[in-house]
C-alpha atoms as a PDB file:
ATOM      1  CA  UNK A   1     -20.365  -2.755  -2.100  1.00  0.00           C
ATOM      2  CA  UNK A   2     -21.014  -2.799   1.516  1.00  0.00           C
ATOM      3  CA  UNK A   3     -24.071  -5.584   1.930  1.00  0.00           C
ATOM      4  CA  UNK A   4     -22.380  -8.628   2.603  1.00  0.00           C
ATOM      5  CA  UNK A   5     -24.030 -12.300   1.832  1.00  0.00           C
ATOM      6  CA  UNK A   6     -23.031 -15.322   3.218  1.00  0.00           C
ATOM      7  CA  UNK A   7     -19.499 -16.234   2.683  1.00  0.00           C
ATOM      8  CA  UNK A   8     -18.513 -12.570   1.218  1.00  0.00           C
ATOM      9  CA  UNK A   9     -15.558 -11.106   3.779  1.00  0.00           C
ATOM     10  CA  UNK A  10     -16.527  -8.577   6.008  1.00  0.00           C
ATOM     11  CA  UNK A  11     -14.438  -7.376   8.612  1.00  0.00           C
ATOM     12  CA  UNK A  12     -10.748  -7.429   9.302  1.00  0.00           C
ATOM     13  CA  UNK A  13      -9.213  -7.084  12.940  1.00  0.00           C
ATOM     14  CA  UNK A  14      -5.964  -6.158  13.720  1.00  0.00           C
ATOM     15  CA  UNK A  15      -4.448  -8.166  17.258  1.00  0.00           C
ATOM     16  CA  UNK A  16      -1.490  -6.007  18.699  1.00  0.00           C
ATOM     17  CA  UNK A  17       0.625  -5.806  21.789  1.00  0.00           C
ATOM     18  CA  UNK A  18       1.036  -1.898  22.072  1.00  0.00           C
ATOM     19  CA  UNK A  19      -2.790  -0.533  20.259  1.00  0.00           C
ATOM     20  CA  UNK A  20      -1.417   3.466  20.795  1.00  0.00           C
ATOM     21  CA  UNK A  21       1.967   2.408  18.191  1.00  0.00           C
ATOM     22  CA  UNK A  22      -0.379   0.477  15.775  1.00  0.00           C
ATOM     23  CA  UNK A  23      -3.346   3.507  16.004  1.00  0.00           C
ATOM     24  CA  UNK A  24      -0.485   5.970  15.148  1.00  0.00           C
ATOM     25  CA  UNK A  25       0.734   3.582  12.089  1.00  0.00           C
ATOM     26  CA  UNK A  26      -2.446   2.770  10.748  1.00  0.00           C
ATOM     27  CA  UNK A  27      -3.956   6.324  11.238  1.00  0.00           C
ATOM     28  CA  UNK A  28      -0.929   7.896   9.379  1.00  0.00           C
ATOM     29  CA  UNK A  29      -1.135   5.430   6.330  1.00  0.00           C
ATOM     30  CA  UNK A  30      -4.716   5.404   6.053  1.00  0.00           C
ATOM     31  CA  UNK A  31      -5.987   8.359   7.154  1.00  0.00           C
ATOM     32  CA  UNK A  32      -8.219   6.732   9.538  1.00  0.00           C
ATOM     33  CA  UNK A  33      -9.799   7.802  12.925  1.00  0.00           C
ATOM     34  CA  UNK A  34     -10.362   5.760  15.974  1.00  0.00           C
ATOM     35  CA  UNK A  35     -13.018   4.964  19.328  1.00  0.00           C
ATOM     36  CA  UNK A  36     -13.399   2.690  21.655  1.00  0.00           C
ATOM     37  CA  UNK A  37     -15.719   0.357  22.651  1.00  0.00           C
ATOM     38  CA  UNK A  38     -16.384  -2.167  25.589  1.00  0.00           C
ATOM     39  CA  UNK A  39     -17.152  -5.914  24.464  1.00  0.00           C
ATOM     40  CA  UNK A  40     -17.033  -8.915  26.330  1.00  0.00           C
ATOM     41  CA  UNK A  41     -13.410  -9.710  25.364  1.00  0.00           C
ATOM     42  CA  UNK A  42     -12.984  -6.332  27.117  1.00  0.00           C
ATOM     43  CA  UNK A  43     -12.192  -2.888  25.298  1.00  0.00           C
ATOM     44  CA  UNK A  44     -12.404  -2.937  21.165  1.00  0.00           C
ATOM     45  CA  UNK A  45     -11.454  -0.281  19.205  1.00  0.00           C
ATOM     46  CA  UNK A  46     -13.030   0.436  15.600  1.00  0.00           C
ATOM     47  CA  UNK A  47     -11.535   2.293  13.040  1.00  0.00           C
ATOM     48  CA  UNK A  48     -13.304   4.926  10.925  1.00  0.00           C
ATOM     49  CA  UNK A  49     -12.619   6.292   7.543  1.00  0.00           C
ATOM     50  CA  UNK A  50     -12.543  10.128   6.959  1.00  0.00           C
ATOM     51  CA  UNK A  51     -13.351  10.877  11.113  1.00  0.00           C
ATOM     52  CA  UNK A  52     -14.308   9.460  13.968  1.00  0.00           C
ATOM     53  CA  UNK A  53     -18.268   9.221  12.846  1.00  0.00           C
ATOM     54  CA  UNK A  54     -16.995   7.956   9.362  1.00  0.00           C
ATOM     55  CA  UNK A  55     -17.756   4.880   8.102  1.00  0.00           C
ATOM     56  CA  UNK A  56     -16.022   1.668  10.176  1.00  0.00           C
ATOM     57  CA  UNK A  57     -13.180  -0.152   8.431  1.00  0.00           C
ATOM     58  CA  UNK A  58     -12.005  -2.391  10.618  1.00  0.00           C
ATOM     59  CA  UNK A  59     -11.398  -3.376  14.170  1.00  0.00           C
ATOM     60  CA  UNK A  60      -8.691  -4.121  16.879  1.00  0.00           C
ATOM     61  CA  UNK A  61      -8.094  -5.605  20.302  1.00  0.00           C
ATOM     62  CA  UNK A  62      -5.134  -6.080  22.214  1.00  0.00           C
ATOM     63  CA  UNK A  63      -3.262  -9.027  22.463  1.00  0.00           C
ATOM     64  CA  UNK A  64      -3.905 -11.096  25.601  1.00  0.00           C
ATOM     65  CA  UNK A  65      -0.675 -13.123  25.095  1.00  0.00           C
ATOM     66  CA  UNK A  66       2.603 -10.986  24.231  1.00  0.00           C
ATOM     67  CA  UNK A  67       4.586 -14.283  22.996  1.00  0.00           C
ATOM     68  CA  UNK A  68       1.897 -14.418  20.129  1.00  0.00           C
ATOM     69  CA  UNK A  69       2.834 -11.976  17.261  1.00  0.00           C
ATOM     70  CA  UNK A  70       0.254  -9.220  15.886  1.00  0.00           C
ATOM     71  CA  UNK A  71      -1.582 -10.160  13.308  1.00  0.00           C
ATOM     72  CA  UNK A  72      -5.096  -8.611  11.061  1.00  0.00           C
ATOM     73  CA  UNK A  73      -8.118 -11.573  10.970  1.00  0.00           C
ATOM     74  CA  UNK A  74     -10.175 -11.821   7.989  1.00  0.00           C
ATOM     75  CA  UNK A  75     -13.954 -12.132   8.872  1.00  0.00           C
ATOM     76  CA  UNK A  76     -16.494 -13.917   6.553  1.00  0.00           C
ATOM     77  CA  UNK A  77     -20.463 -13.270   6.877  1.00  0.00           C
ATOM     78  CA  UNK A  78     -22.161 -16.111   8.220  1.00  0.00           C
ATOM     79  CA  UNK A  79     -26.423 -16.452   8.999  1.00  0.00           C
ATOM     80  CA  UNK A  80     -25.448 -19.184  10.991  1.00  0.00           C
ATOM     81  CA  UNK A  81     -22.279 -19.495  13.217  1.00  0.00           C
ATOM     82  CA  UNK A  82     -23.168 -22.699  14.875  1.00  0.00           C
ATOM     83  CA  UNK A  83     -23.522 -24.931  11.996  1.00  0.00           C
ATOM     84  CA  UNK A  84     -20.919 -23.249  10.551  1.00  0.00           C
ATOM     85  CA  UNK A  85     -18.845 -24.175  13.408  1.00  0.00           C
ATOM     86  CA  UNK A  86     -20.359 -27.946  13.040  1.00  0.00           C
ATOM     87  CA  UNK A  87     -18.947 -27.853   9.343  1.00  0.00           C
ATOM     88  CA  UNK A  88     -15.267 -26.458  10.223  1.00  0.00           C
ATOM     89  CA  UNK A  89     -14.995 -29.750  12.585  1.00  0.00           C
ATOM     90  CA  UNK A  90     -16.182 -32.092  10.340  1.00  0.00           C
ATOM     91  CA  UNK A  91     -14.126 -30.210   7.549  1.00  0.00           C
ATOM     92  CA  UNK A  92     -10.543 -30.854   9.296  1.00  0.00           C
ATOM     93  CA  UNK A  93     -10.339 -27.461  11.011  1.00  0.00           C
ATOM     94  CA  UNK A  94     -10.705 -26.296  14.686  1.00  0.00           C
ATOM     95  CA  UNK A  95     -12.659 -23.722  16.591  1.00  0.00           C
ATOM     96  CA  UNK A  96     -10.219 -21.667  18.289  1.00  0.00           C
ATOM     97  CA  UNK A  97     -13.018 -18.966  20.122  1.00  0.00           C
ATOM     98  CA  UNK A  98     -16.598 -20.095  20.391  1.00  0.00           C
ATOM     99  CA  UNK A  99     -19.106 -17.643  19.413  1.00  0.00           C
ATOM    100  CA  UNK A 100     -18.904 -13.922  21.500  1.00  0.00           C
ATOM    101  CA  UNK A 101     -20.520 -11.125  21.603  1.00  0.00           C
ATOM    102  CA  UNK A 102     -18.655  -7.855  20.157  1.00  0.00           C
ATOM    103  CA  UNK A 103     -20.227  -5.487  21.597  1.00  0.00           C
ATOM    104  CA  UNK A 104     -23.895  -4.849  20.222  1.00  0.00           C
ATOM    105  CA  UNK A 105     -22.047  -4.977  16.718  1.00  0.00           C
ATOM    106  CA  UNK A 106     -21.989  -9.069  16.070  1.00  0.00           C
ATOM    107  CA  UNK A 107     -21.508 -12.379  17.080  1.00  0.00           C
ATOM    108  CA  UNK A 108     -18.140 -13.915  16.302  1.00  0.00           C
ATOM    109  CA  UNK A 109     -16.020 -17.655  16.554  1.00  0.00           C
ATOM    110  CA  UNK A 110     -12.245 -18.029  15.401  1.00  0.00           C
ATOM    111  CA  UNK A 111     -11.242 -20.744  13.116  1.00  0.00           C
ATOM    112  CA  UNK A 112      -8.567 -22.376  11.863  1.00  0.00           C
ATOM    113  CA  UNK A 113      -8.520 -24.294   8.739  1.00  0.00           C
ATOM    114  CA  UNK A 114      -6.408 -28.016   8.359  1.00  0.00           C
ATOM    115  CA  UNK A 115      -3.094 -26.665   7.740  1.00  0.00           C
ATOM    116  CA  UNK A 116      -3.512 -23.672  10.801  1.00  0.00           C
ATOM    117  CA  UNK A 117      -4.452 -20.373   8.902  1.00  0.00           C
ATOM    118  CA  UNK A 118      -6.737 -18.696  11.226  1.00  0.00           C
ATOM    119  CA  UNK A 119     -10.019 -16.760   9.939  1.00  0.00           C
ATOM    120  CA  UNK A 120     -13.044 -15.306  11.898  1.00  0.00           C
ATOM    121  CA  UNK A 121     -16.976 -15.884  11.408  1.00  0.00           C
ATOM    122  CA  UNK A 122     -19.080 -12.686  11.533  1.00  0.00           C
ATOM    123  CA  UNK A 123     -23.074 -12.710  12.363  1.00  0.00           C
ATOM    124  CA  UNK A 124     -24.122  -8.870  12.435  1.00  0.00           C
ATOM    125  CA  UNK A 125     -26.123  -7.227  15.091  1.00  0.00           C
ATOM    126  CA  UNK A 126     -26.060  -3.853  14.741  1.00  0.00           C
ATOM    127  CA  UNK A 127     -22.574  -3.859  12.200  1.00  0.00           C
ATOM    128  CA  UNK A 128     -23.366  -5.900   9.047  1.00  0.00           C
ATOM    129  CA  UNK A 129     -19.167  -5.230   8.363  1.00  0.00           C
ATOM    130  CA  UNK A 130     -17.259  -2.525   7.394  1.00  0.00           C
ATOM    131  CA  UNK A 131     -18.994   0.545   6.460  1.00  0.00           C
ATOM    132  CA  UNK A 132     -16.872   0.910   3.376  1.00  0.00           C
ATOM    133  CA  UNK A 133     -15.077  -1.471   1.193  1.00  0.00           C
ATOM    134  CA  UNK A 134     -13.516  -1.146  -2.490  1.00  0.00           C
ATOM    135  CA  UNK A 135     -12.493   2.354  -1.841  1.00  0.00           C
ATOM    136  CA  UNK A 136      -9.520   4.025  -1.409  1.00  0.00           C
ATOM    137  CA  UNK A 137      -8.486   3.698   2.704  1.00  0.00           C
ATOM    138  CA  UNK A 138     -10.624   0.334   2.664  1.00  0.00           C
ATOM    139  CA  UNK A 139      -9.898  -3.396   2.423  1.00  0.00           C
ATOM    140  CA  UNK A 140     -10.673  -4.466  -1.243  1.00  0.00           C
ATOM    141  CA  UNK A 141      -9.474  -7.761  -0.871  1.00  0.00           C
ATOM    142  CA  UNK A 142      -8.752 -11.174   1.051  1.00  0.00           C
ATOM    143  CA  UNK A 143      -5.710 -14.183   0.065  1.00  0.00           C
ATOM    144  CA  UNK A 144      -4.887 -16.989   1.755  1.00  0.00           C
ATOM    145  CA  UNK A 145      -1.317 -18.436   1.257  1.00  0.00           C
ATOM    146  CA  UNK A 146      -1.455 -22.554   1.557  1.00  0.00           C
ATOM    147  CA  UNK A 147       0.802 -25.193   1.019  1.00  0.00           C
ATOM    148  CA  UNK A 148      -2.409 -27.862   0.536  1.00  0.00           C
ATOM    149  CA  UNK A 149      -4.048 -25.746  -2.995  1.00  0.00           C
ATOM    150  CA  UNK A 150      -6.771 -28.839  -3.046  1.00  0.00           C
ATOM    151  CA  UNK A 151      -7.509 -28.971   0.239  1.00  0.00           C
ATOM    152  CA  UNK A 152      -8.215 -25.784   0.638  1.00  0.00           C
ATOM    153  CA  UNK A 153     -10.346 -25.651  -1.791  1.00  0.00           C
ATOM    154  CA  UNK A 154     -12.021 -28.430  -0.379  1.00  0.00           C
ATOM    155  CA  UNK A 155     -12.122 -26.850   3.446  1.00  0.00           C
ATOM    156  CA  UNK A 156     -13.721 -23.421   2.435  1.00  0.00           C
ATOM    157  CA  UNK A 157     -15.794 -24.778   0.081  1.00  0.00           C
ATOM    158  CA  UNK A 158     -17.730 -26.580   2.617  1.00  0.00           C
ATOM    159  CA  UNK A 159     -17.402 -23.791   5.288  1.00  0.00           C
ATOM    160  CA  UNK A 160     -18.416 -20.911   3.583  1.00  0.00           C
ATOM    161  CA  UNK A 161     -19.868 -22.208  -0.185  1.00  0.00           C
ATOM    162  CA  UNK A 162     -17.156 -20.963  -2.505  1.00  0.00           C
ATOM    163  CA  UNK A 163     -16.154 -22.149  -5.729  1.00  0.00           C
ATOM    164  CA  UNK A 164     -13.454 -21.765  -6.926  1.00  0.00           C
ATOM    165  CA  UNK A 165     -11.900 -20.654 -10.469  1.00  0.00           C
ATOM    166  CA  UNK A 166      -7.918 -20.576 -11.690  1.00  0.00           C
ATOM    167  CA  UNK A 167      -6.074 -17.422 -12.373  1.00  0.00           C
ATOM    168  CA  UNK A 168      -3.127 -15.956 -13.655  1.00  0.00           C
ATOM    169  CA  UNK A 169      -2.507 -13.509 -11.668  1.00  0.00           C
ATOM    170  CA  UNK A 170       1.409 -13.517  -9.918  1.00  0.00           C
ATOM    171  CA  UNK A 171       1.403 -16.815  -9.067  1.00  0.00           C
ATOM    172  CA  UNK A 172       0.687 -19.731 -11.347  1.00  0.00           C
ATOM    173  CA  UNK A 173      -2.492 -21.284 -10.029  1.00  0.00           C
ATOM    174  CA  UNK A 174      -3.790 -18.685  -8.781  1.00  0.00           C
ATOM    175  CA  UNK A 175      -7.108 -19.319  -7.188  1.00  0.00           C
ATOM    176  CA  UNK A 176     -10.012 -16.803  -7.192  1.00  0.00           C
ATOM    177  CA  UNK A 177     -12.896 -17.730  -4.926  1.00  0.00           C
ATOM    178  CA  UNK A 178     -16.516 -16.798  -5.819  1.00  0.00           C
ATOM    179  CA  UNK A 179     -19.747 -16.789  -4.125  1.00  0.00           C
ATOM    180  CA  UNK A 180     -22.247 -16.766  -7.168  1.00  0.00           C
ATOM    181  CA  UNK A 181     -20.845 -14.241 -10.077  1.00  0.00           C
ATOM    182  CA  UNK A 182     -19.094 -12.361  -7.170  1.00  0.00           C
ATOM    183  CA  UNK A 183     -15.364 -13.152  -6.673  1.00  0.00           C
ATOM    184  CA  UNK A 184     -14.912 -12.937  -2.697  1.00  0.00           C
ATOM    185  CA  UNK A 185     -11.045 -14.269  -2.016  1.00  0.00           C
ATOM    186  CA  UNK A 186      -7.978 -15.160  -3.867  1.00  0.00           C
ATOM    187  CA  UNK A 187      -5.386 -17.752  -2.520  1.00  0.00           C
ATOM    188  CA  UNK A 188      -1.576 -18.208  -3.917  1.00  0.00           C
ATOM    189  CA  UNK A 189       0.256 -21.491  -3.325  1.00  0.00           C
ATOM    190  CA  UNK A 190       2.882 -21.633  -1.168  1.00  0.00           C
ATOM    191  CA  UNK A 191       5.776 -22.651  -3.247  1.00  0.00           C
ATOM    192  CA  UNK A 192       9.385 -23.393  -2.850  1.00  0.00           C
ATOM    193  CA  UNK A 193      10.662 -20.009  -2.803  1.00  0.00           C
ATOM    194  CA  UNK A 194       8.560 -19.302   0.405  1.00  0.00           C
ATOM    195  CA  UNK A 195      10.837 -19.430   3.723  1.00  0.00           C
ATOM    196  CA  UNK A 196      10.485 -23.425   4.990  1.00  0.00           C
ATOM    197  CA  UNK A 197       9.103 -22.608   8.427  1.00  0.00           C
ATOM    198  CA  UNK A 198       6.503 -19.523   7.284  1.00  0.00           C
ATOM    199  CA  UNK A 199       2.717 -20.763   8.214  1.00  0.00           C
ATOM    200  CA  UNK A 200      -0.180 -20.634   5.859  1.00  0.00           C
ATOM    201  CA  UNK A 201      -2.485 -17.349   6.667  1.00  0.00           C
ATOM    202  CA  UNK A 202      -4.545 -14.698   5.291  1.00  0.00           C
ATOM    203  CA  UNK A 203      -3.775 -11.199   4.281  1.00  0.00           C
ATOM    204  CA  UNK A 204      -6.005  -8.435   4.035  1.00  0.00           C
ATOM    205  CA  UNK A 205      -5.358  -6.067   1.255  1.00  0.00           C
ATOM    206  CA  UNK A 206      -5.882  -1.987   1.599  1.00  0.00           C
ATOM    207  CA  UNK A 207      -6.950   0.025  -1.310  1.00  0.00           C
ATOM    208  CA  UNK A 208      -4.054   2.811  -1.554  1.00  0.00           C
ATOM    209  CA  UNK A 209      -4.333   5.730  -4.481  1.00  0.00           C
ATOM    210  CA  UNK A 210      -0.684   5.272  -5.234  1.00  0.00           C
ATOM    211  CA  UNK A 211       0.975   2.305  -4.006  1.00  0.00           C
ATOM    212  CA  UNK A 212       4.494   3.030  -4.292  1.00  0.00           C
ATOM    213  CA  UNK A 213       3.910   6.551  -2.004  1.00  0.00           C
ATOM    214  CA  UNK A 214       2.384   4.445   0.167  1.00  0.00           C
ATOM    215  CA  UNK A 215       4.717   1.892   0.042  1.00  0.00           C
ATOM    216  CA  UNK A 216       7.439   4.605   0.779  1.00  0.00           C
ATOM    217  CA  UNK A 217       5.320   6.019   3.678  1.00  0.00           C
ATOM    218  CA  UNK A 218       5.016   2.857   5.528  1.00  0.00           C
ATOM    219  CA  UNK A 219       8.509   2.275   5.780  1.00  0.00           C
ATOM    220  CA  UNK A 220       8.941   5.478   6.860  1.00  0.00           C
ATOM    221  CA  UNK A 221       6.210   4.721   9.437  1.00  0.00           C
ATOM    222  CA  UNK A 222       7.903   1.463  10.377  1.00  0.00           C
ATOM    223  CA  UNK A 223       6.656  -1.219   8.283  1.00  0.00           C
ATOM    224  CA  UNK A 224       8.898  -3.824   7.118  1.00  0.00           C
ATOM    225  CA  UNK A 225       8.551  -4.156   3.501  1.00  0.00           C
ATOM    226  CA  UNK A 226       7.703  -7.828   2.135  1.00  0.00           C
ATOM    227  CA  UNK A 227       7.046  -7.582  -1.494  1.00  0.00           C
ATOM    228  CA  UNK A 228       7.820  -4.184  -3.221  1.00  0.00           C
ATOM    229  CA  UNK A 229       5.429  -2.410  -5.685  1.00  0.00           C
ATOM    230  CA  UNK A 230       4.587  -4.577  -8.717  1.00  0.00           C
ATOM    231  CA  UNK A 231       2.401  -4.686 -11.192  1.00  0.00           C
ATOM    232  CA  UNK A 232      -0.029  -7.621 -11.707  1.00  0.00           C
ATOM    233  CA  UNK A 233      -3.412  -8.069 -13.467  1.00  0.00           C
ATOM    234  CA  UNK A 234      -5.629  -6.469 -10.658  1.00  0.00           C
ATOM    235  CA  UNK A 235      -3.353  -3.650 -10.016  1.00  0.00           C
ATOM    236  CA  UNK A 236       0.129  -2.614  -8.286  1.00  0.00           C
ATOM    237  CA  UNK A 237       0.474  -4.131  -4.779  1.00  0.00           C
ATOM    238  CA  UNK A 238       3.214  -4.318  -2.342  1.00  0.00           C
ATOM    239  CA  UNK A 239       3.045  -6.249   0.706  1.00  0.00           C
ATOM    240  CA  UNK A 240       4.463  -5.307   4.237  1.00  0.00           C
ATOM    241  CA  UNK A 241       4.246  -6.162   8.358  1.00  0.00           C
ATOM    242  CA  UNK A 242       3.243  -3.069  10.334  1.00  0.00           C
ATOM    243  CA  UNK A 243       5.860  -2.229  13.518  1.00  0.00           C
ATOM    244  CA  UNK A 244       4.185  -4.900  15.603  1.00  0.00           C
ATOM    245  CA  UNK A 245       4.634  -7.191  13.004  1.00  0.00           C
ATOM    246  CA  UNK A 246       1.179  -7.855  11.084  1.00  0.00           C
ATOM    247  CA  UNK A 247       1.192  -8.818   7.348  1.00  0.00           C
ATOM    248  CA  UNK A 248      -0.967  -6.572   5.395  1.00  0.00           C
ATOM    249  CA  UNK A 249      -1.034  -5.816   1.664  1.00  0.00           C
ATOM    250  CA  UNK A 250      -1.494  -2.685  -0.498  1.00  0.00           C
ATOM    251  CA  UNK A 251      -3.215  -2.465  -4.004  1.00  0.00           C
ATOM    252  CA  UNK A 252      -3.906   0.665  -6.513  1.00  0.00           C
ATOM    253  CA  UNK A 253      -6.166  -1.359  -8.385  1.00  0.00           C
ATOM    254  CA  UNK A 254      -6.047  -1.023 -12.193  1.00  0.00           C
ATOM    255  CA  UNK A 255      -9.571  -0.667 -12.938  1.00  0.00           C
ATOM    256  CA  UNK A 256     -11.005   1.577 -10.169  1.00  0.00           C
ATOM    257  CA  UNK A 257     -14.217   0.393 -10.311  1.00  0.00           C
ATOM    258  CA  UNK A 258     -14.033  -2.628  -7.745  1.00  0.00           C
ATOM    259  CA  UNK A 259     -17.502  -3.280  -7.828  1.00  0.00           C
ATOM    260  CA  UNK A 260     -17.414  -4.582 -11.607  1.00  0.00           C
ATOM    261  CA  UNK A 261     -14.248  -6.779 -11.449  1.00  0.00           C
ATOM    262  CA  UNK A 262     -15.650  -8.576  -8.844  1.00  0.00           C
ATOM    263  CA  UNK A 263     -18.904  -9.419 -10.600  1.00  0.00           C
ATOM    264  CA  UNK A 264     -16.929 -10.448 -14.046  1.00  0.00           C
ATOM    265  CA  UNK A 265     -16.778 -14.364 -14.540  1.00  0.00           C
END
């Protein structure tokens, strides 16, 4: 599934203070490729599935202040980013970047929602998203951790039109987000057992064929590992912070067809 309506994620971008270490992590876990391009917020590099004229999975930029830790960005399609941006005010949240160029590929504004988790509004150009999605090497998948479940709820439902339905998954209350019959995002309360002083925030999650190899090979890469392999309704996922320090999360998903779980009610 790689045509992305209004509200559906589209792009994740990884910030980092040394790009070469966090090309040679990502490139050895994922098999990806890399190039470079130059963008108003000055060089941008894409990563490609497969080679370096395979299909783009994601981007990254370099970090313009080395007090602020890395960190991957969760993009959501937007038709328009202005009144978007309108709605995040009037929502409780803040506009951290107005809209920029990327290149020829998009137009693009950071957020933050009430409590601080940051996300990213995409209008395509050229790059409706990522070139491949739901597929092993690709993100499959979006959660936000938040202390306020409610107002959460409340926030992106305004900002990008999701509704939202409870799960079961490894949390109790659960949230899955849906735009339509499509389920788009998850989010997982932040309870007591989280550390006091850890922020609200997105993850991404990768699609891995066997998430405890991958797991393994992270580690052995440099990742700090979070959560380790377990199972859970959607699959077995770990979750880890790459050697600069970026949360990211793995899933071998238990039905491999991605497209249909997504589109169940």
């Amino acid at each position: 599934m790689t045509s992305f309506a209004p509200g559906f994620p589209s792009w994740a971008e990884l910030a980092s203070p040394d790009p070469e270490r966090s090309k040679d992590f990502y490139c050895e876990l994922f098999g990806w490729y890399c190039y470079t391009l130059t963008a108003d917020i000055g060089e941008y590099e894409v990563f490609t599935l497969g080679d370096v004229q395979g299909p783009e999975v994601g981007g990254m930029q370099t970090l313009a202040d080395d007090s602020l830790p890395a960190s991957w960005t969760c993009y959501f399609r937007t038709d328009d980013i202005p009144a978007c941006l309108d709605t995040v005010r009037a929502a409780g949240g803040l506009v951290l970047m107005e809209p920029t160029d990327i290149a020829d590929l998009g137009q693009m504004a950071l957020c933050a929602d009430p409590e601080g988790a940051d996300f990213a509004l995409w209008y395509p150009y050229h790059l409706q998203g990522a070139g491949v999605v739901d597929e092993p090497g690709a993100m499959c998948w979006v959660e936000l951790a938040a202390h306020d479940v409610a107002g959460a709820r409340r926030f992106y439902g305004a900002v990008l039109g999701w509704t939202s339905v409870v799960r079961d998954y490894y949390s109790s209350g659960y949230t899955n987000w849906k735009v339509g019959d499509w389920s788009v995002a998850g989010m997982v309360p932040m309870e007591e057992w989280w550390p006091a002083d850890f922020p609200p925030h997105w993850t991404p999650y990768f699609w891995v064929s066997d998430c405890d190899d991958s797991t393994a090979r992270a580690a052995e890469l440099g990742a700090r590992v979070h959560i380790p392999p377990v199972d859970i309704s959607p699959g077995r996922f770990s979750v880890v912070t790459d050697p600069m320090g970026a949360r990211l999360a793995l899933l071998t998903p238990a039905v491999p067809d991605r497209a249909a779980v997504r589109s169940r009610p």
